[in-house]
Protein backbone atom coordinates (compact mmCIF):
# COMPACT_ATOMS: atom_id res chain seq x y z
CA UNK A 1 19.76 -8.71 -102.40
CA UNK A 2 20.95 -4.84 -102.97
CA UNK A 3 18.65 -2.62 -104.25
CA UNK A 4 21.25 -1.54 -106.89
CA UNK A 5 20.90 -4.27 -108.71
CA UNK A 6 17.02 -4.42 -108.95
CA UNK A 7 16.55 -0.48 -109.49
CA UNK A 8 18.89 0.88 -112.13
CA UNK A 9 19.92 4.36 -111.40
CA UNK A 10 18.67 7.16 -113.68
CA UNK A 11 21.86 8.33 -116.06
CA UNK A 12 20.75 11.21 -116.72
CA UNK A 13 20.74 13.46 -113.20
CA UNK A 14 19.87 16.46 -114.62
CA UNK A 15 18.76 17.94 -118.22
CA UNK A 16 17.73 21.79 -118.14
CA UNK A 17 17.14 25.01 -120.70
CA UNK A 18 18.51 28.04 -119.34
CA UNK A 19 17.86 31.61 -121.39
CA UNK A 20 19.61 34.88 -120.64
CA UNK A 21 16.41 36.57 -119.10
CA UNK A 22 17.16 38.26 -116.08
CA UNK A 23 15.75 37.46 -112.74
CA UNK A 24 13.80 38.89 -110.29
CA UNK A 25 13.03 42.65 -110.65
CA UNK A 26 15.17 42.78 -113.53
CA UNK A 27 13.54 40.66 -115.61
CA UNK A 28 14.48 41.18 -119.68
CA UNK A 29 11.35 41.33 -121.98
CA UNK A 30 12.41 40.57 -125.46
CA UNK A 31 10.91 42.49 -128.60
CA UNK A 32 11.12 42.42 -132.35
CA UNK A 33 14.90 42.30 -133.54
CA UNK A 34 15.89 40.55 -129.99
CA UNK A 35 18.35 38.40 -129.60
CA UNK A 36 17.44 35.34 -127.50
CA UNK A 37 20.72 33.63 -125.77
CA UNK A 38 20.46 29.97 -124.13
CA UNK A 39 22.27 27.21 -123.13
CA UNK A 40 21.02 23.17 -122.89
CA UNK A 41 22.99 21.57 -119.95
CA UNK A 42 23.08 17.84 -119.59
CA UNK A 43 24.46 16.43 -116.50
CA UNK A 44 25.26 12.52 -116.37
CA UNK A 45 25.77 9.81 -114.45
CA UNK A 46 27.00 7.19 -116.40
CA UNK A 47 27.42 7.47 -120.34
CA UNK A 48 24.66 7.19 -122.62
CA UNK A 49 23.81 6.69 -126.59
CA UNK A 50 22.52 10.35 -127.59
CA UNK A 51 21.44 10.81 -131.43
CA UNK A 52 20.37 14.67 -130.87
CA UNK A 53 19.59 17.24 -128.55
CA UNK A 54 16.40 19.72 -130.37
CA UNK A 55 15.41 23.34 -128.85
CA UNK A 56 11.78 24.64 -129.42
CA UNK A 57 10.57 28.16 -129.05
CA UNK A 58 7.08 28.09 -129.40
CA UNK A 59 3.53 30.74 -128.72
CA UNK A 60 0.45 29.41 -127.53
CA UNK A 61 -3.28 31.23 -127.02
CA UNK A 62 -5.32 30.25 -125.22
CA UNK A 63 -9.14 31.70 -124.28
CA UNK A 64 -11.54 30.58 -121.69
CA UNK A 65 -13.67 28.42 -123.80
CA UNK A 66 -11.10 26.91 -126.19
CA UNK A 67 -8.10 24.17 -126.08
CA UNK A 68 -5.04 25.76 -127.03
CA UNK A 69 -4.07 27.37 -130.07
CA UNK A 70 -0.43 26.97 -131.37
CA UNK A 71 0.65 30.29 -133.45
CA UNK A 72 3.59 29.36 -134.06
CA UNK A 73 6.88 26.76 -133.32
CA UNK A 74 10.63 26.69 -134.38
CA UNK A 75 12.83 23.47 -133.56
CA UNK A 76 16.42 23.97 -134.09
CA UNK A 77 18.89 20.42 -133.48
CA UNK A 78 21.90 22.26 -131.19
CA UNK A 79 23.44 18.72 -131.84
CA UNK A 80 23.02 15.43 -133.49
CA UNK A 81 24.81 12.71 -134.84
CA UNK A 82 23.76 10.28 -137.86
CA UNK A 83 23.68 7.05 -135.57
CA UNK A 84 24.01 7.44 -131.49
CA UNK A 85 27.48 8.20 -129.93
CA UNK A 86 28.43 8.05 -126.68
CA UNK A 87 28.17 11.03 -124.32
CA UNK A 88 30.52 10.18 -121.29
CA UNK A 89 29.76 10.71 -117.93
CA UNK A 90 30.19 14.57 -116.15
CA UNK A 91 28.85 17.73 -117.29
CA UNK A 92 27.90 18.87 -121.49
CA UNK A 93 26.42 21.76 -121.94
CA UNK A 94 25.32 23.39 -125.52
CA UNK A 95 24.39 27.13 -126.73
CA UNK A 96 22.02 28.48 -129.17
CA UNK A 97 20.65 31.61 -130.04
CA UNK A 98 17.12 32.51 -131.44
CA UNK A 99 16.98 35.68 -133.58
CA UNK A 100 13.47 37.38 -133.27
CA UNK A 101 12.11 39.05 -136.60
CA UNK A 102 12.52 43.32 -137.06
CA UNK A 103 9.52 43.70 -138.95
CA UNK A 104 6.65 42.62 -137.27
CA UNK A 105 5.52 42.04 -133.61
CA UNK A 106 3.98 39.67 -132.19
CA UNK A 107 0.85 39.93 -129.59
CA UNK A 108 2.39 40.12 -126.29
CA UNK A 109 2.56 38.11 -123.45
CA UNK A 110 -0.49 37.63 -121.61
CA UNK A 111 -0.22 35.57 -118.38
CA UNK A 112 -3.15 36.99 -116.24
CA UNK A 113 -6.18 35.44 -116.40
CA UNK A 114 -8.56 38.30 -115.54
CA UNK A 115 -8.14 39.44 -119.48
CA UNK A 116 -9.91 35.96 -120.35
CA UNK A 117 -6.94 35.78 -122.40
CA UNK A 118 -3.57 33.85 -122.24
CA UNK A 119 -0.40 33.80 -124.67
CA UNK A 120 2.86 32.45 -123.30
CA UNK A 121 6.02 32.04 -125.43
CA UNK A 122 7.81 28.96 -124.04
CA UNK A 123 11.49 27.25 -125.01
CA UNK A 124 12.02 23.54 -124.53
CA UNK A 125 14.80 21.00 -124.73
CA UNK A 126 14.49 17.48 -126.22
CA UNK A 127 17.09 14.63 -125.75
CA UNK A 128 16.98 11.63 -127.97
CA UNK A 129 19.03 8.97 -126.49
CA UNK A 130 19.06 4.93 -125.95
CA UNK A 131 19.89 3.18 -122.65
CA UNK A 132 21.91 -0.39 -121.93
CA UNK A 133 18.66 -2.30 -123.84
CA UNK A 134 18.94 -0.24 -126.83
CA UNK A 135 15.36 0.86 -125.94
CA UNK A 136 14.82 4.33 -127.71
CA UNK A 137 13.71 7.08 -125.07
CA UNK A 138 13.34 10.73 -125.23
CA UNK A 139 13.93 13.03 -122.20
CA UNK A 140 12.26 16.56 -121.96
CA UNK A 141 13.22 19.96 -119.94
CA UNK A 142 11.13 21.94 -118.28
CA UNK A 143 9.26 24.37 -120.31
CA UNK A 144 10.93 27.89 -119.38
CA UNK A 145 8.62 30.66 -119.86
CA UNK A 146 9.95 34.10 -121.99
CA UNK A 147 8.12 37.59 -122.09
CA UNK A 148 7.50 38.94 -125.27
CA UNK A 149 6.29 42.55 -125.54
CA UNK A 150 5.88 44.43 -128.94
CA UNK A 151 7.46 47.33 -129.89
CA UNK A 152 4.32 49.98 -129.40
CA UNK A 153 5.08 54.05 -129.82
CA UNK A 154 3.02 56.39 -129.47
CA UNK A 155 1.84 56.54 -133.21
CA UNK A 156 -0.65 58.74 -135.16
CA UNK A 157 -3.06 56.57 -134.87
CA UNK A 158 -3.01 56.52 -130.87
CA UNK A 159 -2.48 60.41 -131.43
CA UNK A 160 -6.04 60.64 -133.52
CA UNK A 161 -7.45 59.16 -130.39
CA UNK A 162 -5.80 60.81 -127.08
CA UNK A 163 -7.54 63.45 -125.27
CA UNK A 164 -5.65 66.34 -124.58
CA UNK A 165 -7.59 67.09 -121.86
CA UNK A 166 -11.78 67.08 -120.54
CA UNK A 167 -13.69 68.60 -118.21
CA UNK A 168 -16.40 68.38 -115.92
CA UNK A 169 -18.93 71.02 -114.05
CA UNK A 170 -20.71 69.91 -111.48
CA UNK A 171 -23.45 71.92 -110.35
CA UNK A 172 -25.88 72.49 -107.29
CA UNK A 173 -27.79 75.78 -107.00
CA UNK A 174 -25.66 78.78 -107.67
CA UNK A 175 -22.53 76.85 -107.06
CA UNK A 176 -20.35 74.83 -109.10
CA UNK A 177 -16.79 73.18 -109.58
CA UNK A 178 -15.05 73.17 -113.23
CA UNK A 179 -12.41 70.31 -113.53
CA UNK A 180 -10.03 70.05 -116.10
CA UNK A 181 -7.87 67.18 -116.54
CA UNK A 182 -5.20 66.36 -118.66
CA UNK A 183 -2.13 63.76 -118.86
CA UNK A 184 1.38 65.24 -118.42
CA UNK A 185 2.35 63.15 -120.95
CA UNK A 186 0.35 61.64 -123.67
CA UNK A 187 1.76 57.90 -122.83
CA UNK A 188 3.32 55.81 -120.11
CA UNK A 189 5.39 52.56 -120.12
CA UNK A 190 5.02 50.02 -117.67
CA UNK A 191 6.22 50.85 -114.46
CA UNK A 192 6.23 54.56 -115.27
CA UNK A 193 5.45 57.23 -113.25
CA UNK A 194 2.51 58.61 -115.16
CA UNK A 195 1.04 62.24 -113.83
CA UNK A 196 -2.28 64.18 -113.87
CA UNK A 197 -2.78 67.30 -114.26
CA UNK A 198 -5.78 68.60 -112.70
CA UNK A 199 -6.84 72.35 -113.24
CA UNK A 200 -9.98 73.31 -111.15
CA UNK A 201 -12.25 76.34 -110.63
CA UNK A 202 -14.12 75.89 -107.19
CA UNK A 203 -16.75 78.29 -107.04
CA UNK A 204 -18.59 76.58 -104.08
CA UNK A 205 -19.34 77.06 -100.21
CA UNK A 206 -17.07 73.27 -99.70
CA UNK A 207 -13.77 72.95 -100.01
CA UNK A 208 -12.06 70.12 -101.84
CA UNK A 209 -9.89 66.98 -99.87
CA UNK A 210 -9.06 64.10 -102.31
CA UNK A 211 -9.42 63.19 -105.27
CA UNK A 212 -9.37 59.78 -106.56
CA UNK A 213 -8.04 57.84 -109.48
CA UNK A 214 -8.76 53.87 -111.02
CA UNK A 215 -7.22 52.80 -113.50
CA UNK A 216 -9.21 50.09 -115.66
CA UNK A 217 -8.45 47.62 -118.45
CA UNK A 218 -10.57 46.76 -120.90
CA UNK A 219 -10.04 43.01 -123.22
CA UNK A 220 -11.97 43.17 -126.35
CA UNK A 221 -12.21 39.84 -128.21
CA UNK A 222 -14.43 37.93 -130.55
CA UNK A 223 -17.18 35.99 -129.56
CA UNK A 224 -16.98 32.51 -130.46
CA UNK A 225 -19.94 31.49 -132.89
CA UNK A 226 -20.16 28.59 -131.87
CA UNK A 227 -20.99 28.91 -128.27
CA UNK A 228 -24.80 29.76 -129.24
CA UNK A 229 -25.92 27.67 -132.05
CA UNK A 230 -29.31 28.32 -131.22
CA UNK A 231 -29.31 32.40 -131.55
CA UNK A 232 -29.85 33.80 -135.14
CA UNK A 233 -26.76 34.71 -136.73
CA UNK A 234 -26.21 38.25 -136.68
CA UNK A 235 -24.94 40.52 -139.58
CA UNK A 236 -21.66 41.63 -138.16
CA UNK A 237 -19.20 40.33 -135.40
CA UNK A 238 -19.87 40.66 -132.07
CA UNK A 239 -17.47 41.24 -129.68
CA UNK A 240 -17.23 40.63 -126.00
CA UNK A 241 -15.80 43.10 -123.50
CA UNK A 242 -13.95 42.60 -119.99
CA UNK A 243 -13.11 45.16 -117.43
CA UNK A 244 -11.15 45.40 -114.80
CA UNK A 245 -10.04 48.12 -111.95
CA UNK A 246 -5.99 47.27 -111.57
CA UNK A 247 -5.56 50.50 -109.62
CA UNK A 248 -6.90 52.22 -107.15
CA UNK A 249 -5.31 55.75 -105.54
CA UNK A 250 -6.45 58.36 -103.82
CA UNK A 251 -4.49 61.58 -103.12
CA UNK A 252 -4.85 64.13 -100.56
CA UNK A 253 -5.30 67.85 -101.88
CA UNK A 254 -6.13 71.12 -100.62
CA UNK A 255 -8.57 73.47 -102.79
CA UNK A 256 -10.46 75.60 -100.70
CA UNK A 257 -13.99 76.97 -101.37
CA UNK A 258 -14.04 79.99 -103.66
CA UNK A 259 -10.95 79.47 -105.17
CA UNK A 260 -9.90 80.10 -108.86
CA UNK A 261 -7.21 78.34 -111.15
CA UNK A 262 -5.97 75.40 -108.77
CA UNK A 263 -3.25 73.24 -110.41
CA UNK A 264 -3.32 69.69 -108.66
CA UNK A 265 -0.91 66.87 -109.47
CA UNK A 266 -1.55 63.25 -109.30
CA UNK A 267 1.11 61.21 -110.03
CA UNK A 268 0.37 57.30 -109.93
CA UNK A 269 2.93 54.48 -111.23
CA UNK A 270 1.53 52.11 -113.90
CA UNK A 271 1.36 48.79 -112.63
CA UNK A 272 4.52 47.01 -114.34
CA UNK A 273 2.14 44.16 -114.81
CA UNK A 274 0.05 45.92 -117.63
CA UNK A 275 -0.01 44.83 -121.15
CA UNK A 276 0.78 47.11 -123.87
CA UNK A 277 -2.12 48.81 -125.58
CA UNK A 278 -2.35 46.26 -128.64
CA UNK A 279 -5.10 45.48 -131.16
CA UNK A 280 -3.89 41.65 -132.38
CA UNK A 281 -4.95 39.59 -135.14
CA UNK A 282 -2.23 37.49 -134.99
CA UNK A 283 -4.26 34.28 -133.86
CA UNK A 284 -8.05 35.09 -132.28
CA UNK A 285 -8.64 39.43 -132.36
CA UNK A 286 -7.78 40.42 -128.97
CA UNK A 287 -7.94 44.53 -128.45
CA UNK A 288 -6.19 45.84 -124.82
CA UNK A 289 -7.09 49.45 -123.80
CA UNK A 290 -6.92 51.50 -120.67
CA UNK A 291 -8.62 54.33 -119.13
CA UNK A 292 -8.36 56.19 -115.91
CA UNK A 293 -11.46 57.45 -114.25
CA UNK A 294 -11.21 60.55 -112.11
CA UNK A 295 -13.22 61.42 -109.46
CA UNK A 296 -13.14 64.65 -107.38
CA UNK A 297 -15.81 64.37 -104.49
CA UNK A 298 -17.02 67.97 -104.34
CA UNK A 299 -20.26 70.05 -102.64
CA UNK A 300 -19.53 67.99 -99.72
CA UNK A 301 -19.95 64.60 -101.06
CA UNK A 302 -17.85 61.21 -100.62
CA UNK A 303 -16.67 58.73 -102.66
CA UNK A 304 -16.23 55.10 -100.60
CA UNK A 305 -15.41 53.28 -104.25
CA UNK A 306 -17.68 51.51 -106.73
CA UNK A 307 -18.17 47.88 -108.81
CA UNK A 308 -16.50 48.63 -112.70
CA UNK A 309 -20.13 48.87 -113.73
CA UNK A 310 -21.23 51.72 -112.16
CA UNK A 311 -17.79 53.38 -112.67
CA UNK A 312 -18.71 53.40 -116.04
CA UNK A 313 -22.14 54.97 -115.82
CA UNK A 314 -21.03 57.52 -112.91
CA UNK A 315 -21.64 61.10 -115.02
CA UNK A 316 -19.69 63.15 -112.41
CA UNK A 317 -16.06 60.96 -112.93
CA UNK A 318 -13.43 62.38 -115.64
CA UNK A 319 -12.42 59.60 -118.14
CA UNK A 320 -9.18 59.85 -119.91
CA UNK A 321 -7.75 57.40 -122.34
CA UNK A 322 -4.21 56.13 -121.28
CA UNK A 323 -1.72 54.56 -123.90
CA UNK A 324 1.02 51.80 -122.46
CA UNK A 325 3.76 51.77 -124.93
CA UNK A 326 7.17 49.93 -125.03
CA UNK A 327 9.03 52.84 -125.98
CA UNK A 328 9.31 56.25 -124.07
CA UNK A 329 6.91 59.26 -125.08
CA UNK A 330 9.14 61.78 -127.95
CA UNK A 331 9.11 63.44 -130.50
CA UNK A 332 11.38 61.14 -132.33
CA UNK A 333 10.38 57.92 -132.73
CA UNK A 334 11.61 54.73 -134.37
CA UNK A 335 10.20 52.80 -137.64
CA UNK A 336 6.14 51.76 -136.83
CA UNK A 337 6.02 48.13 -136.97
CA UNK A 338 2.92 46.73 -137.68
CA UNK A 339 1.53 43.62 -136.05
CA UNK A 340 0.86 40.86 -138.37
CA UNK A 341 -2.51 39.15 -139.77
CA UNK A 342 -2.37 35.56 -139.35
CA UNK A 343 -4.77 35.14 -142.16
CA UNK A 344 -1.42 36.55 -144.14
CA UNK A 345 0.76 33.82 -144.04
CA UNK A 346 3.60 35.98 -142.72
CA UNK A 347 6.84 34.11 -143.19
CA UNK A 348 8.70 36.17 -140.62
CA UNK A 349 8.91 33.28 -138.05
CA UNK A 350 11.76 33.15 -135.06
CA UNK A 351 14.78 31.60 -136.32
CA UNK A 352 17.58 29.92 -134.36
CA UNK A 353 21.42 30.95 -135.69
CA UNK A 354 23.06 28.52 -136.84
CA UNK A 355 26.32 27.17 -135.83
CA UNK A 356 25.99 28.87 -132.49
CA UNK A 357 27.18 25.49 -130.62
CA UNK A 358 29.19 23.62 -133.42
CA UNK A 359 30.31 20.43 -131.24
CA UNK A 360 29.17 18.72 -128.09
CA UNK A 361 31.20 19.49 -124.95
CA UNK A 362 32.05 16.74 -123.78
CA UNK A 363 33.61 16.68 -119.47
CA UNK A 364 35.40 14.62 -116.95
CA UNK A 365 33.81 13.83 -114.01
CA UNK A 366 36.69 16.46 -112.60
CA UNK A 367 35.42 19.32 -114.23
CA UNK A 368 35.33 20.73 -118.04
CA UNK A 369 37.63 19.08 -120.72
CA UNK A 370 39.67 20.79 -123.18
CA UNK A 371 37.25 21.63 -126.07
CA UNK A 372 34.16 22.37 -123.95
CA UNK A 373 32.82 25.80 -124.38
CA UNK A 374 31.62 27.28 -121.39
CA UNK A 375 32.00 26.01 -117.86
CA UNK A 376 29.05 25.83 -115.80
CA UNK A 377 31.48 27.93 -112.85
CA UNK A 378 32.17 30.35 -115.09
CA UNK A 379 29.12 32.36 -115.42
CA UNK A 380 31.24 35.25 -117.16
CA UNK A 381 31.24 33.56 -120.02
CA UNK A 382 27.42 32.60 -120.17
CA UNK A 383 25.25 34.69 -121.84
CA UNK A 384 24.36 37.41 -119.77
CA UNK A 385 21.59 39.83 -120.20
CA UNK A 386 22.14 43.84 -121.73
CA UNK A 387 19.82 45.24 -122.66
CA UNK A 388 21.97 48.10 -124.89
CA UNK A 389 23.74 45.60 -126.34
CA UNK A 390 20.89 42.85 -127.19
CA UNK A 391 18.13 45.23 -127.72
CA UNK A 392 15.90 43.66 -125.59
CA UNK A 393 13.20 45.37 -123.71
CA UNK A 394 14.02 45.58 -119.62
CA UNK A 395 10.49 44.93 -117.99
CA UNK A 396 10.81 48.14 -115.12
CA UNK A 397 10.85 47.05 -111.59
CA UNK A 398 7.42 46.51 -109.89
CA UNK A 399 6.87 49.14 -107.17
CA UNK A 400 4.39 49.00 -104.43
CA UNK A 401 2.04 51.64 -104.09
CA UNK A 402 1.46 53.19 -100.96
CA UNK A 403 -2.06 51.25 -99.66
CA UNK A 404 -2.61 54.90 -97.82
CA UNK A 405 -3.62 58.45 -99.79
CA UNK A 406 -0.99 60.43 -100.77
CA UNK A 407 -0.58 63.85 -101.02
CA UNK A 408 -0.70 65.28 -104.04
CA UNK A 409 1.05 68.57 -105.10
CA UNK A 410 -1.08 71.74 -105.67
CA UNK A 411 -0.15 75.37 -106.62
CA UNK A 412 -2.45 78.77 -107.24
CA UNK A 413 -1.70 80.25 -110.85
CA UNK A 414 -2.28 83.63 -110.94
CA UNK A 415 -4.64 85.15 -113.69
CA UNK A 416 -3.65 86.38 -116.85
């Protein structure tokens, strides 16, 4: 007996979603007003009965202690028929577009689990289609993950909060060293080369050799009432807090003893990894901050590192609030979107434009047939992703950090 005859090959070799995204260090975050190009490609074996082929962009949450939480999902049907109709066998393939809202952004995506926090936006492709026994089945692609990022400026609000600059004095004795630190530039963008400046008055018997910096992320959320049913309700909400060090430098300097008006500085690149600074209540409240602790070891001392705790209650570091935006630091900046409240009902939801794939496309087992749209060999005519012309948001390259210090640049101002 052949084994043809008992097993019944699979019609249906391949069924996949693509997107227009980018790969590899060039990656294409979308944002509010983005444009999101795809294609559903169905490759068959024999012919089949198809009624419809549906797309789904969807957002999930998800927390540590929770199941899921859907925010939102959009089907669109890229192409159906009233009754089933034969899709021969050979190649189909079918686009759509997905055109994200302009006036609101959404939280963005959160894939790393040290925030205690997840959102992923994920697109999906359905097939509804019958075999030889008229048996109804339903065949599924894989779920292709998208990065969404809001559109974040520098706003007044971020602007009531920044500190220009702070210092430190530390003292022992007689002696003392005055540090004054201050960002070059109020905010940074993922994968930016954000600066320090460091302005320091050594007035001691040591001179001065590094100077380190730690960056440190901090996930405010809600706690979940119902976690302790057996604690007294309080009056107000309370929140829970999670830090994290995601970067650790330390840079090599030269300030000798006695020395007035030193100008150090520290440039480190911004993991391209980070979050925006947000503050979401689209779903559960999520708040994501950053600061950078700076710590000059001075009168001889040495810094070997330190848990996030003590970071935090170490009186001799210099803590500065950083701001990760989407959008470069100017003095010009674009229309403040505001995130929205899910308690709102907003009814600015993803939509899919229609009559971006008006018929199927059907092939020969040769290649593509007159009438199909796009070739799957000619990847010119695929979407391909721009980010001037789309408006989508290019996630910057990740660059390694040096795992050695670096040296840092310093310069003597002369006194007014």
């Amino acid at each position: 007996m052949r084994f043809s005859r008992v097993f019944k090959t699979n019609p249906i070799q391949r069924f996949e979603l693509t997107v227009a995204s980018g790969t590899g260090k060039n990656v294409v975050a979308f944002g509010p007003a983005s444009i999101i190009n795809g294609s559903v490609k169905l490759f068959l074996d024999k012919p089949i009965q198809a009624k419809s082929i549906t797309a789904v962009f969807s957002c999930q949450e998800w927390d540590r202690y929770q199941e899921p939480t859907k925010l939102f999902s959009v089907e669109s049907i890229i192409w159906s028929r009233k009754g089933y109709e034969v899709l021969e066998k050979g190649s189909h393939i079918y686009l759509f577009a997905i055109q994200l809202p302009s006036t609101v952004n959404y939280p963005p995506t959160i894939r790393d689990s040290y925030l205690g926090h997840r959102i992923e936006y994920t697109l999906q492709g359905h097939l509804d289609f019958t075999l030889d026994n008229k048996a109804h089945k339903q065949k599924s692609t894989a779920s292709v993950p998208l990065t969404y990022f809001p559109l974040v400026t520098f706003d007044d609000r971020m602007n009531q909060y920044a500190t220009r600059n702070r210092c430190i004095k530390i003292e022992q004795g007689n002696e003392y060293v005055q540090i004054t630190a201050s960002f070059v530039s109020p905010s940074s963008c993922p994968g930016d080369l954000c600066s320090i400046k460091l302005h320091t008055i050594n007035r001691s018997s040591y001179s001065i050799s590094q100077v380190h910096i730690v960056l440190v992320s901090t996930a405010t959320s809600l706690n979940h009432s119902n976690r302790h049913p057996d604690l007294p309700i309080s009056s107000g909400p309370s929140y829970q807090h999670r830090q994290r060090q995601i970067l650790n430098e330390s840079f090599y300097v030269s300030i000798p003893k006695n020395s007035d008006d030193m100008t150090t500085i520290c440039p480190f690149r911004v993991p391209s990894f980070c979050v925006p600074t947000t503050q979401s209540y689209f779903g559960r409240y999520i708040d994501i901050t950053y600061e950078v602790f700076i710590i000059v070891p001075a009168m001889g001392t040495s810094w070997e590192g330190c848990t996030t705790s003590q970071l935090f209650l170490n009186t001799q570091t210099i803590r500065l609030p950083l701001f990760i935006t989407t959008i470069p630091y100017s003095s010009t900046e674009p229309p403040k979107l505001q995130i929205p409240f899910a308690h709102e009902n907003n009814s600015d939801i993803p939509n899919f434009i229609i009559h971006e794939s008006p018929s199927p496309s059907p092939s020969t087992e040769e290649g593509w047939a007159p009438g199909s749209p796009v070739g799957l060999d000619d990847e010119s005519c695929l979407p391909q992703a721009c980010e001037d012309a789309s408006g989508h948001l290019t996630v910057p390259p990740i660059v390694s950090s040096a795992t050695s210090p670096r040296r840092s640049l310093s310069t003597t101002s002369s006194a007014a």
